[in-house]
N, C-alpha and C. Protein backbone atom coordinates (compact mmCIF):
# COMPACT_ATOMS: atom_id res chain seq x y z
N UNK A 1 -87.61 -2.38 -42.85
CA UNK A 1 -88.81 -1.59 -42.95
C UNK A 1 -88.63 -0.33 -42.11
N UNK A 2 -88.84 0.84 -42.45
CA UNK A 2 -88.89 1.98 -42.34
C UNK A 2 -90.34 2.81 -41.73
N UNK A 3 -90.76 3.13 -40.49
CA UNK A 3 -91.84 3.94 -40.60
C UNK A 3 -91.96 4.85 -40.21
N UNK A 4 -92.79 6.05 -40.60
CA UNK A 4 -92.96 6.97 -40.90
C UNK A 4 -94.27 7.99 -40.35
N UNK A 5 -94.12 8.09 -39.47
CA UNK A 5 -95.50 9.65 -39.30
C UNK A 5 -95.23 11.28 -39.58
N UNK A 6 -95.58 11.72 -40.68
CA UNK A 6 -95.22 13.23 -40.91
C UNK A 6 -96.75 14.26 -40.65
N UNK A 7 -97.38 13.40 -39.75
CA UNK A 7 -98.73 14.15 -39.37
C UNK A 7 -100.02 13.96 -39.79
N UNK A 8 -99.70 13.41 -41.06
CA UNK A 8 -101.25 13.30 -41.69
C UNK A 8 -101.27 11.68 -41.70
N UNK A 9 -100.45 10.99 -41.53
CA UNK A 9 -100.59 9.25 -41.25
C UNK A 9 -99.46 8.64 -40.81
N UNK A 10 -99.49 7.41 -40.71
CA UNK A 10 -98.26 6.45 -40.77
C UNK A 10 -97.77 6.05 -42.14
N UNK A 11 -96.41 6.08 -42.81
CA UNK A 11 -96.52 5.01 -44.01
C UNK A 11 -95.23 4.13 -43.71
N UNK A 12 -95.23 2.79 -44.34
CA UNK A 12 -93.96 2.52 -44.20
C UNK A 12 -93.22 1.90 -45.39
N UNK A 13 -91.90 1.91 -45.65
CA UNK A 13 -90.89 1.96 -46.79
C UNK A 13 -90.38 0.86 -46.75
N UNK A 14 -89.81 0.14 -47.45
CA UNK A 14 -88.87 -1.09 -47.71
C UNK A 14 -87.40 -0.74 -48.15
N UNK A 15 -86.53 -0.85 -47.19
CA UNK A 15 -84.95 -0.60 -47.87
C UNK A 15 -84.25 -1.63 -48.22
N UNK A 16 -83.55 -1.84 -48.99
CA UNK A 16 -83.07 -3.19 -49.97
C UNK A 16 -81.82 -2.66 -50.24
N UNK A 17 -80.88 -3.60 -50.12
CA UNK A 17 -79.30 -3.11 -50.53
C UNK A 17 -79.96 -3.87 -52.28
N UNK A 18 -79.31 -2.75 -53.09
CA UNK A 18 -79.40 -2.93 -54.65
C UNK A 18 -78.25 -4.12 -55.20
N UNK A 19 -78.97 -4.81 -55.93
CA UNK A 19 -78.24 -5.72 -56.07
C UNK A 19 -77.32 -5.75 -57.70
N UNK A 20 -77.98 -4.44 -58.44
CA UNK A 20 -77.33 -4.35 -59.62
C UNK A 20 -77.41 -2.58 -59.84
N UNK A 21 -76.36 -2.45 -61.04
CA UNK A 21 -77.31 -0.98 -61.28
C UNK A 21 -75.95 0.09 -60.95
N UNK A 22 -76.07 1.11 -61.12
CA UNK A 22 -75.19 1.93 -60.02
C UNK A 22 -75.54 2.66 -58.71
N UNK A 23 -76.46 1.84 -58.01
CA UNK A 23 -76.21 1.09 -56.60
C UNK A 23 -76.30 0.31 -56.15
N UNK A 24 -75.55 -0.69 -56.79
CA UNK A 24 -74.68 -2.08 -56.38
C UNK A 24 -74.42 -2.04 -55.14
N UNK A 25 -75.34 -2.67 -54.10
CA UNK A 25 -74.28 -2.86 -52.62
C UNK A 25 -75.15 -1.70 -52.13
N UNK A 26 -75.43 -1.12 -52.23
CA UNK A 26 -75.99 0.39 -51.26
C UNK A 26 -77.23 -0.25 -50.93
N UNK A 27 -77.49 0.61 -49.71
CA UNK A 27 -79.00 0.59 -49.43
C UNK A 27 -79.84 1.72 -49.79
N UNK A 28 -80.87 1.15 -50.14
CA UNK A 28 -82.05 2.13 -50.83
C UNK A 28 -83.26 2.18 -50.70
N UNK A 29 -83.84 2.68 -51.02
CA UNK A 29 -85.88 2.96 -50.44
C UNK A 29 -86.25 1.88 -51.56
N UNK A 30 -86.79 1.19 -51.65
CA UNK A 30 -87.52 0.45 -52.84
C UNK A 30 -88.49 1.44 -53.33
N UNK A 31 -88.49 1.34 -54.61
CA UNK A 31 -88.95 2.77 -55.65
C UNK A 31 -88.78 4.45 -55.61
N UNK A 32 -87.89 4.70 -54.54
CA UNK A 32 -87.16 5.65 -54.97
C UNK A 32 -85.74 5.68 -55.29
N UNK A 33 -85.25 4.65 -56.19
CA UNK A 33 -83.67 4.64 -56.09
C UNK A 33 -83.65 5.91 -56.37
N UNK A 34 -84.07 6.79 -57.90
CA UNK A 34 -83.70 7.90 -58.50
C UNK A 34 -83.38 9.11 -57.13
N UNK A 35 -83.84 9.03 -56.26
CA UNK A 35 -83.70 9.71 -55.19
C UNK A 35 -82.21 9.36 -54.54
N UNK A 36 -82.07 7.91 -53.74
CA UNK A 36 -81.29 7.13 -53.24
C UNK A 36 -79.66 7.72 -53.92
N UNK A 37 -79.86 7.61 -55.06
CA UNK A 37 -78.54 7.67 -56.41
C UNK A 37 -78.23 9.07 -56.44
N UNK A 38 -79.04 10.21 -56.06
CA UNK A 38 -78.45 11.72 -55.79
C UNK A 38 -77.93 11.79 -54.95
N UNK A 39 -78.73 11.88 -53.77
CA UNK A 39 -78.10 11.08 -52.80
C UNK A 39 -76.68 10.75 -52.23
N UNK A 40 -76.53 10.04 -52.87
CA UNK A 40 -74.98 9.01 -52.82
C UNK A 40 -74.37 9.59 -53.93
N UNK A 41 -74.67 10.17 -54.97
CA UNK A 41 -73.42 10.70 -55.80
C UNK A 41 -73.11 12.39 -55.45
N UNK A 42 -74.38 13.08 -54.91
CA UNK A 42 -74.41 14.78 -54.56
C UNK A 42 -74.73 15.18 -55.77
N UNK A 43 -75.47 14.80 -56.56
CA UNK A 43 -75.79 15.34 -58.14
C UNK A 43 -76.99 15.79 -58.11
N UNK A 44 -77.91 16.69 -58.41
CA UNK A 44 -79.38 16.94 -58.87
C UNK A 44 -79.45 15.78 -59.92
N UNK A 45 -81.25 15.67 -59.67
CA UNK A 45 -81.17 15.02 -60.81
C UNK A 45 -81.55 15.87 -61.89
């Protein structure tokens, strides 16, 4: 678990190593892989 104050609250994130997918093995934000996967490859999406 991940938390977070950027001023206007607290939130906090769940990171999960992916267990399928192409990020197998990585760790990632739960519901932002699409983020996570730029990321780790250097691609826009």
């Amino acid at each position: 678990m991940l938390y977070a104050d950027d001023g206007t609250g607290e939130r906090l994130h769940t990171v999960v190593t992916a267990a399928h997918g192409p990020l197998r093995g990585r760790r990632v934000v739960a519901g932002r892989e699409w983020e996570c996967e730029t990321y780790y490859t250097g691609r826009a999406a």
